[in-house]
C-alpha atoms as a PDB file:
ATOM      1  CA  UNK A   1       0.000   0.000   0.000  1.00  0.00           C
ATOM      2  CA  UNK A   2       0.924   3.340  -0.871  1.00  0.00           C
ATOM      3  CA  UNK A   3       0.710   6.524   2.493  1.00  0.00           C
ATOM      4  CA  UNK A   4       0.555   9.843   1.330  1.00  0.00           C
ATOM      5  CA  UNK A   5       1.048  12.151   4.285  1.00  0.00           C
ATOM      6  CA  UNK A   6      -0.718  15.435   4.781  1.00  0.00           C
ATOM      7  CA  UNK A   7       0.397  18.333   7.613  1.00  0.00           C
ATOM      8  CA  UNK A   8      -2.324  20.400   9.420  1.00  0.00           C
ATOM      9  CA  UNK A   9      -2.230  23.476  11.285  1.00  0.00           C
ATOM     10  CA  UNK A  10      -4.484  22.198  14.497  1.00  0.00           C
ATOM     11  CA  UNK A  11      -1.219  21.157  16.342  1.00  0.00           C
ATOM     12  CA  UNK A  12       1.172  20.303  13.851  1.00  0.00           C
ATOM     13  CA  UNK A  13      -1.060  17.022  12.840  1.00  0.00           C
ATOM     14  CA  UNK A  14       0.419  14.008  10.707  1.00  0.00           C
ATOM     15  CA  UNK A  15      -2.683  12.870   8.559  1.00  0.00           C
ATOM     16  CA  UNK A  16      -2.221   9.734   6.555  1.00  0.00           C
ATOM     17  CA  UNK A  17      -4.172   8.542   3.548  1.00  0.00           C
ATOM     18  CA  UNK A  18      -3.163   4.657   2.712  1.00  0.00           C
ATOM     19  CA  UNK A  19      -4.612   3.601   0.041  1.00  0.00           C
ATOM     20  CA  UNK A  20      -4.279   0.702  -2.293  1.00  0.00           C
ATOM     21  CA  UNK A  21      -3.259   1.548  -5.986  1.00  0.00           C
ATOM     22  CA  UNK A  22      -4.612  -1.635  -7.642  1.00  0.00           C
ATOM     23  CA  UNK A  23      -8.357  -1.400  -6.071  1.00  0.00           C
ATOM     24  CA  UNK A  24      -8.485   2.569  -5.583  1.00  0.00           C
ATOM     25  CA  UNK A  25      -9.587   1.727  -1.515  1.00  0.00           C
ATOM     26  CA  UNK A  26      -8.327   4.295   0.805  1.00  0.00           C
ATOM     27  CA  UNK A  27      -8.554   4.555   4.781  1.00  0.00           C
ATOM     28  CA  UNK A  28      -7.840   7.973   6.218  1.00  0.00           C
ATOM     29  CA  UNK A  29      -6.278   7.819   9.645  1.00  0.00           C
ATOM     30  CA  UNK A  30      -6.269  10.362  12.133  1.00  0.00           C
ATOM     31  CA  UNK A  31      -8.185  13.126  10.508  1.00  0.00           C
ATOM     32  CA  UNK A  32      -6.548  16.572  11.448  1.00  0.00           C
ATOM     33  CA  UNK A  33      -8.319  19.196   8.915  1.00  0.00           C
ATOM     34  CA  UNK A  34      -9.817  21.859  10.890  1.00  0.00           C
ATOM     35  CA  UNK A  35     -10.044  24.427   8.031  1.00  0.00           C
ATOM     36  CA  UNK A  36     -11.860  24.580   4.647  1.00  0.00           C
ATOM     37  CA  UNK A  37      -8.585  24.872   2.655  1.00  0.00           C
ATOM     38  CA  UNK A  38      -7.566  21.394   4.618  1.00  0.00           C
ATOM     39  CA  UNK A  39     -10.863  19.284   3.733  1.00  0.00           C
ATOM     40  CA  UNK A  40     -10.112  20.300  -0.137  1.00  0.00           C
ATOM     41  CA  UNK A  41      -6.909  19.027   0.253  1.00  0.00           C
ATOM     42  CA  UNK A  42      -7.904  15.623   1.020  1.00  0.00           C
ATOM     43  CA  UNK A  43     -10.349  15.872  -0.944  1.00  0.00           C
ATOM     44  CA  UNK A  44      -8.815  16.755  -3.811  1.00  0.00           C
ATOM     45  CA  UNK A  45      -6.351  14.329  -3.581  1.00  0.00           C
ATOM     46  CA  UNK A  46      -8.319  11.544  -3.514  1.00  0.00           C
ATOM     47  CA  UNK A  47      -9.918  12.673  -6.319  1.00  0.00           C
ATOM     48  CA  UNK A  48      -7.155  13.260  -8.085  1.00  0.00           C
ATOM     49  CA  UNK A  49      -6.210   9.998  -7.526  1.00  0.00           C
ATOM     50  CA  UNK A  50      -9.770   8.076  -8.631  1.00  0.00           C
ATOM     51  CA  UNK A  51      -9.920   6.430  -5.238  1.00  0.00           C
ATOM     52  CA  UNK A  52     -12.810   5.323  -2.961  1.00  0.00           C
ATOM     53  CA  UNK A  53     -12.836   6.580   0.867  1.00  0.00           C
ATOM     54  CA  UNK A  54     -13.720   2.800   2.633  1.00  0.00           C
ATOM     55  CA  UNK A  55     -13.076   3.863   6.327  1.00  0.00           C
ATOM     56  CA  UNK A  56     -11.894   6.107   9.039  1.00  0.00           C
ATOM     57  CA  UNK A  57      -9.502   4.855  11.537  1.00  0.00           C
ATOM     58  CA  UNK A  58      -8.518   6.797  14.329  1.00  0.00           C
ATOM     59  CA  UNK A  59      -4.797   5.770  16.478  1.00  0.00           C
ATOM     60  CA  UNK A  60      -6.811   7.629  19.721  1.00  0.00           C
ATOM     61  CA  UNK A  61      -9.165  10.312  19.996  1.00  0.00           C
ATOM     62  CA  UNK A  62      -7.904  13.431  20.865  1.00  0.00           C
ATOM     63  CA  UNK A  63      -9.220  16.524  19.442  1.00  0.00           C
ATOM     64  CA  UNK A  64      -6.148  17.166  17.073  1.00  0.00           C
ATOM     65  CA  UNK A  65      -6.781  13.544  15.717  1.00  0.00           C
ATOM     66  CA  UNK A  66     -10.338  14.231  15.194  1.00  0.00           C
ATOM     67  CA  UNK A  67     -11.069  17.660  13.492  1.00  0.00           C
ATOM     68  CA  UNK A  68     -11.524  15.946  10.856  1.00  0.00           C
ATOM     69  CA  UNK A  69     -14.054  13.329  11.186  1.00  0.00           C
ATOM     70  CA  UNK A  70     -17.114  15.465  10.968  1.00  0.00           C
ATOM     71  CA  UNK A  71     -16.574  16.629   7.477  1.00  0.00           C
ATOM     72  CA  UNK A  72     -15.652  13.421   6.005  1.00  0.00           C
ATOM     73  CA  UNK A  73     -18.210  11.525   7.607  1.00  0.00           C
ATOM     74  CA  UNK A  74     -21.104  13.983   5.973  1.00  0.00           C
ATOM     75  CA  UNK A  75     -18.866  13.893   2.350  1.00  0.00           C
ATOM     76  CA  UNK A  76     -18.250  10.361   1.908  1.00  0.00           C
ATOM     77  CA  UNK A  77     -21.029   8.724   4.813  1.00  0.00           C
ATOM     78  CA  UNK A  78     -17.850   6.204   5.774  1.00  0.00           C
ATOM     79  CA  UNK A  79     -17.633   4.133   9.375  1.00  0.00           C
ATOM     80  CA  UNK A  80     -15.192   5.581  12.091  1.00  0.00           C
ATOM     81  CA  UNK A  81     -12.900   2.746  13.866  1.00  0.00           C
ATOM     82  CA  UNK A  82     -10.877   3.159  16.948  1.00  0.00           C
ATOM     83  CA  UNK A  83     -10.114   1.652  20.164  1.00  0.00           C
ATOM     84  CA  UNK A  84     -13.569   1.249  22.955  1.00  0.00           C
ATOM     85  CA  UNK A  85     -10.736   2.826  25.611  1.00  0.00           C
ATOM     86  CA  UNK A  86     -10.921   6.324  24.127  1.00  0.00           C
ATOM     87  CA  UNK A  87     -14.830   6.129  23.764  1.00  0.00           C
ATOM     88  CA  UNK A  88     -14.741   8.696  26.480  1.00  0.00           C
ATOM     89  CA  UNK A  89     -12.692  10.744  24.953  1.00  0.00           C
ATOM     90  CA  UNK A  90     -14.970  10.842  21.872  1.00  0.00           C
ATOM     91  CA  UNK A  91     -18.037  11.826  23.859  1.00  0.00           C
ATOM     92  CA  UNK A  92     -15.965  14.800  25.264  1.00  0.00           C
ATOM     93  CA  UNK A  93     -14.766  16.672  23.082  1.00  0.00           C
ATOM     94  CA  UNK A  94     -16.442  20.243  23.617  1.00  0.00           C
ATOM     95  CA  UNK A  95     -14.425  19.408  27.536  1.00  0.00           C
ATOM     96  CA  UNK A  96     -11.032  19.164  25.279  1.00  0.00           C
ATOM     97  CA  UNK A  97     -11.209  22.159  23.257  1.00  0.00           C
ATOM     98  CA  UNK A  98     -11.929  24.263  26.372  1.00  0.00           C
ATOM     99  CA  UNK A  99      -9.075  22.497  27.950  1.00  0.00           C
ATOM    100  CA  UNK A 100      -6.681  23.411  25.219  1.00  0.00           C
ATOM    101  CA  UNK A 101      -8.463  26.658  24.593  1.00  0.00           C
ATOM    102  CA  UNK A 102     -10.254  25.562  21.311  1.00  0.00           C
ATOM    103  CA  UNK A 103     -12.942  27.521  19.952  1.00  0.00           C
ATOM    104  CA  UNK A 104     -14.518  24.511  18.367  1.00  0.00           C
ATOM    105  CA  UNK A 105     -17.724  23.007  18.888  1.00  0.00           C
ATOM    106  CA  UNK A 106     -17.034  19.614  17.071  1.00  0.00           C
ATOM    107  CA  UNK A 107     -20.226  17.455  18.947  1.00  0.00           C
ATOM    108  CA  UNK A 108     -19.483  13.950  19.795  1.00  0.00           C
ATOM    109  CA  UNK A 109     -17.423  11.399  18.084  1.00  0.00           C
ATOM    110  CA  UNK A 110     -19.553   8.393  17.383  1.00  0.00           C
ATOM    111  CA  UNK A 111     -17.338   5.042  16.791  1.00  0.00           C
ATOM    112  CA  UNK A 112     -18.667   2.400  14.184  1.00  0.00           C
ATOM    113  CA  UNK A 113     -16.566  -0.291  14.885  1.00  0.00           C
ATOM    114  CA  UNK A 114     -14.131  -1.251  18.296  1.00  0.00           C
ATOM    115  CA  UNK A 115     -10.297  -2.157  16.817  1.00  0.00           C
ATOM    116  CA  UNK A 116      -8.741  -4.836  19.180  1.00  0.00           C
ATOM    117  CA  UNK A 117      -5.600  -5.769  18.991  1.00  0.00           C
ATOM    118  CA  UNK A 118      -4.768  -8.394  16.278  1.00  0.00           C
ATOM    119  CA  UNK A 119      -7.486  -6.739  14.221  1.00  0.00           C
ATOM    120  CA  UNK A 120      -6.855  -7.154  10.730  1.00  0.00           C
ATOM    121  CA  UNK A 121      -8.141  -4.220   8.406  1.00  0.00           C
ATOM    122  CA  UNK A 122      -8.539  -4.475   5.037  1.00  0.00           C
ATOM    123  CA  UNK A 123      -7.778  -1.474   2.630  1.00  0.00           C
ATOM    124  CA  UNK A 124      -7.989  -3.133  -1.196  1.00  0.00           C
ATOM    125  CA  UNK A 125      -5.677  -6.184  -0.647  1.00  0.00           C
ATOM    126  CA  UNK A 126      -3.684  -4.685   1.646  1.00  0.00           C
ATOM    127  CA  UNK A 127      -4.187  -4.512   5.623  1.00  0.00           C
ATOM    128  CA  UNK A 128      -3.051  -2.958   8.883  1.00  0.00           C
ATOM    129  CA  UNK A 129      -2.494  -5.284  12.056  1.00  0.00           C
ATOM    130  CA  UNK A 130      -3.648  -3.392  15.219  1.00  0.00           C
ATOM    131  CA  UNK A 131      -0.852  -3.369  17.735  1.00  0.00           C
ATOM    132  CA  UNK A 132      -2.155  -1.927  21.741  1.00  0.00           C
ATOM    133  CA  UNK A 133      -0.283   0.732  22.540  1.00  0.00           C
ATOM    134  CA  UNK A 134      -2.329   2.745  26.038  1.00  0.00           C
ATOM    135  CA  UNK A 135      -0.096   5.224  27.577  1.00  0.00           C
ATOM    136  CA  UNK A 136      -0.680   8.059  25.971  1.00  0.00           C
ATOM    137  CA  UNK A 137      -4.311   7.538  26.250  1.00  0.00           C
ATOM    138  CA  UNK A 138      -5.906   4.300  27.087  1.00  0.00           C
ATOM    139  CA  UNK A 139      -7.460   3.207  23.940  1.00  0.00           C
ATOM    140  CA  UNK A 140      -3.816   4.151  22.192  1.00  0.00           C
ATOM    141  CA  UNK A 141      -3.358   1.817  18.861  1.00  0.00           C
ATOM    142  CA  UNK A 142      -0.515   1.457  16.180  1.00  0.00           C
ATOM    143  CA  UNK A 143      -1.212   0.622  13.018  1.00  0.00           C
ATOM    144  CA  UNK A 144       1.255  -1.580  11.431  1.00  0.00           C
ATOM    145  CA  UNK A 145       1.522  -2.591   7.727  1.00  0.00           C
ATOM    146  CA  UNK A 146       4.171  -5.402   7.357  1.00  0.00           C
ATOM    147  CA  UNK A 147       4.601  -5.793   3.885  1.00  0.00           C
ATOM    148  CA  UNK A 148       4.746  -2.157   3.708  1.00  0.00           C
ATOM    149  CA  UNK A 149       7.567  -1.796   6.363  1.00  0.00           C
ATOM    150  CA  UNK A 150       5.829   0.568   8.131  1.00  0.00           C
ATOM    151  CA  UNK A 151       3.893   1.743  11.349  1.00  0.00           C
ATOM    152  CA  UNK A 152       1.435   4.092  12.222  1.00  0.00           C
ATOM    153  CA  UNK A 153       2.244   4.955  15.859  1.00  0.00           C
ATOM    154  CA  UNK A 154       0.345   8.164  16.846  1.00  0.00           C
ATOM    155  CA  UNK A 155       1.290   9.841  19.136  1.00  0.00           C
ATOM    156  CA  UNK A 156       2.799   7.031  21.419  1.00  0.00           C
ATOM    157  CA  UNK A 157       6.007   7.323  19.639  1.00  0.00           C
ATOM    158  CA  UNK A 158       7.569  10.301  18.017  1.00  0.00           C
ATOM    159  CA  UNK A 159      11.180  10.646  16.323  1.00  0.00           C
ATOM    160  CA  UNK A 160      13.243  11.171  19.247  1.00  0.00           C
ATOM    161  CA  UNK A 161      10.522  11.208  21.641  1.00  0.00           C
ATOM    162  CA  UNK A 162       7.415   9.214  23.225  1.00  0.00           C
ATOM    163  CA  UNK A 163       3.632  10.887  23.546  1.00  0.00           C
ATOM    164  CA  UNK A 164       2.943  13.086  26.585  1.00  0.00           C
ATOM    165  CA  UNK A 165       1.291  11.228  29.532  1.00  0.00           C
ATOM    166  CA  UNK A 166       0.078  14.196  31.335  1.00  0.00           C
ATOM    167  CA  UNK A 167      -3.592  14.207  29.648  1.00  0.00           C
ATOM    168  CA  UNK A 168      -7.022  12.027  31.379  1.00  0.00           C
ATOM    169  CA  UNK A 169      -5.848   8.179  30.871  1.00  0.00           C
ATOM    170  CA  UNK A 170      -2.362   8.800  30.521  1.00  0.00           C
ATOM    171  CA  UNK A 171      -0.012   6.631  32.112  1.00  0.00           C
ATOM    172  CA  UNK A 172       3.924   6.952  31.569  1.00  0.00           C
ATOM    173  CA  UNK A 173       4.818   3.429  32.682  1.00  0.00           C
ATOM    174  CA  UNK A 174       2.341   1.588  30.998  1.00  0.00           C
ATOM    175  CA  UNK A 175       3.378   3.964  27.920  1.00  0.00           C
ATOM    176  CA  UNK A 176       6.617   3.177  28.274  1.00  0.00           C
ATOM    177  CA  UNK A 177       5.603  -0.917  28.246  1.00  0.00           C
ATOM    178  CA  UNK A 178       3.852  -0.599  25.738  1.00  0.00           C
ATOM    179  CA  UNK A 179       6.800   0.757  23.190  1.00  0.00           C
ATOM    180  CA  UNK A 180       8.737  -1.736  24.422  1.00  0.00           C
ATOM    181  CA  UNK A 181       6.537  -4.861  23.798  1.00  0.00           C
ATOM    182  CA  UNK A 182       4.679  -3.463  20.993  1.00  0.00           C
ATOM    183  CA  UNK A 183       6.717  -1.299  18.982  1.00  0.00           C
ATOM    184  CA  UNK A 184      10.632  -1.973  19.480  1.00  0.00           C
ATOM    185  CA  UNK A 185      10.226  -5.773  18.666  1.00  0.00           C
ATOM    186  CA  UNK A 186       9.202  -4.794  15.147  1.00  0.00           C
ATOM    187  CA  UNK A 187      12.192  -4.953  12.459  1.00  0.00           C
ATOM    188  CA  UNK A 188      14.812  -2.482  12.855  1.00  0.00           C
ATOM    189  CA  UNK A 189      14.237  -0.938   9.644  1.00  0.00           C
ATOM    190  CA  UNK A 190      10.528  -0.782   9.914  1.00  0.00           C
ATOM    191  CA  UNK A 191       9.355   3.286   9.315  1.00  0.00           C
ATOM    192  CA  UNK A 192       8.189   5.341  11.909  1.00  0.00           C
ATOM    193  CA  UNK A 193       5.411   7.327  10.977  1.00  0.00           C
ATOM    194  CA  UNK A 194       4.088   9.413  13.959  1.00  0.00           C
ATOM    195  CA  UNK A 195       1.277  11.721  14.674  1.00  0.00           C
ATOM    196  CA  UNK A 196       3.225  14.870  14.921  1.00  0.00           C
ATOM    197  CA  UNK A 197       6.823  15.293  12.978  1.00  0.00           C
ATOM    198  CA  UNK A 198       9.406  13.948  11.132  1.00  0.00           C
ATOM    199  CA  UNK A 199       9.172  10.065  10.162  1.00  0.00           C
ATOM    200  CA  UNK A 200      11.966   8.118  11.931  1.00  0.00           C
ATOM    201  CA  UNK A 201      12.938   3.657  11.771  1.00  0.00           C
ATOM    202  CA  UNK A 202      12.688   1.588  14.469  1.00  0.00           C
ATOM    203  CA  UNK A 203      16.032   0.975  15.182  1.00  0.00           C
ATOM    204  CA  UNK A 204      17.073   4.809  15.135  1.00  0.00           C
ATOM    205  CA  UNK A 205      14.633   4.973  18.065  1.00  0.00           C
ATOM    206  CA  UNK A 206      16.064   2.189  19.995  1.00  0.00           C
ATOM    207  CA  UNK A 207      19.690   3.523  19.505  1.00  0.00           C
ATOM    208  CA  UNK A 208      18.943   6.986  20.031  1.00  0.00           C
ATOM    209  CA  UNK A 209      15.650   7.437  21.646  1.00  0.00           C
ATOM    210  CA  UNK A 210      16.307   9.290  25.247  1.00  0.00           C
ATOM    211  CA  UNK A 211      13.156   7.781  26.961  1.00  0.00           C
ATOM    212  CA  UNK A 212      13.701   4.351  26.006  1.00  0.00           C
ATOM    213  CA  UNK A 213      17.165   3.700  27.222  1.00  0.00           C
END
């Protein structure tokens, strides 16, 4: 499967569209567009590209992660999955945009279908393994494409960094286990791609990574 990656201004937000060139199927993950001029751009693209919106998959549910879902779900009428541990977090989101000083009024996010771990999902003939990652919040996933040589980690682990645990269901230990078990068994030169910044490989956060030493 192909990613194409896509930048937005609420936070610094890593949005990925993976999408399968032989079928046209695309899943959007972790919808960040909180402007007009950001919805055209993925929308535009996958025009541009002839492909079919299948899905919405969401690595955890905080507000950055989420802009996004409203708009697409009204364009293209497609299911939202994500992990039943950050249900809460969908039902409050009005509470975390006046934490972070939001002026957004974005409703509640309404999940289609639970991810467990193990879950396979589908995108043409190619699929994402769900990997557990809580920590960062509980329902934290990866998403992990192995004949792609790539993971989707959201914002459990960044390029020289790991997610903040500071926010309702954080945890820093469990965070912390969870890299460890989940994430830094994968193949050294599997690709990092994280919620916010620069990609990075698996083995360039195990040999240089401060918090996992």
């Amino acid at each position: 499967m192909q990613v194409a990656i896509f930048q937005f201004s609420l936070f610094g937000i890593n949005t990925y569209l993976v999408f399968d060139p032989q079928s046209k199927e695309c899943a959007i993950i972790d919808p960040g567009m909180s402007t007009p001029e950001e919805e055209l751009a993925i929308e535009n693209f996958i025009a541009e590209k002839g492909l079919t919106l299948t899905q919405i998959i969401n690595t955890h549910l905080h507000i950055d992660h989420v802009a996004g879902i409203p708009y697409l779900r009204e364009k293209f009428g497609v299911p939202v999955k994500a992990h039943e541990g950050d249900r809460f977090l969908g039902e409050g989101l009005d509470q975390q945009a006046r934490m972070f000083g939001l002026n957004m009024n974005l409703g509640e996010i309404e999940i289609s279908e639970y991810l467990k771990p193990g879950d396979k999902i589908k995108i043409g003939e190619g699929e994402l393994e769900v990997l557990s990652v809580p920590g960062h919040s509980k329902g934290s996933i990866a998403l992990y494409d192995k004949a792609g040589g790539y993971i989707i980690t959201g914002d459990a682990l960044f390029k020289g960094s790991i997610g903040r645990t500071d926010l309702p269901g954080g945890d820093y230990r469990e965070l912390i286990e969870s890299i460890s078990k989940e994430l830094l068994s994968l193949p050294d030169e599997t690709a990092v791609l994280p919620g916010h910044g620069p990609t990075s490989t698996i083995g360039e956060e195990k040999r240089t990574n401060p918090f996992l030493r």
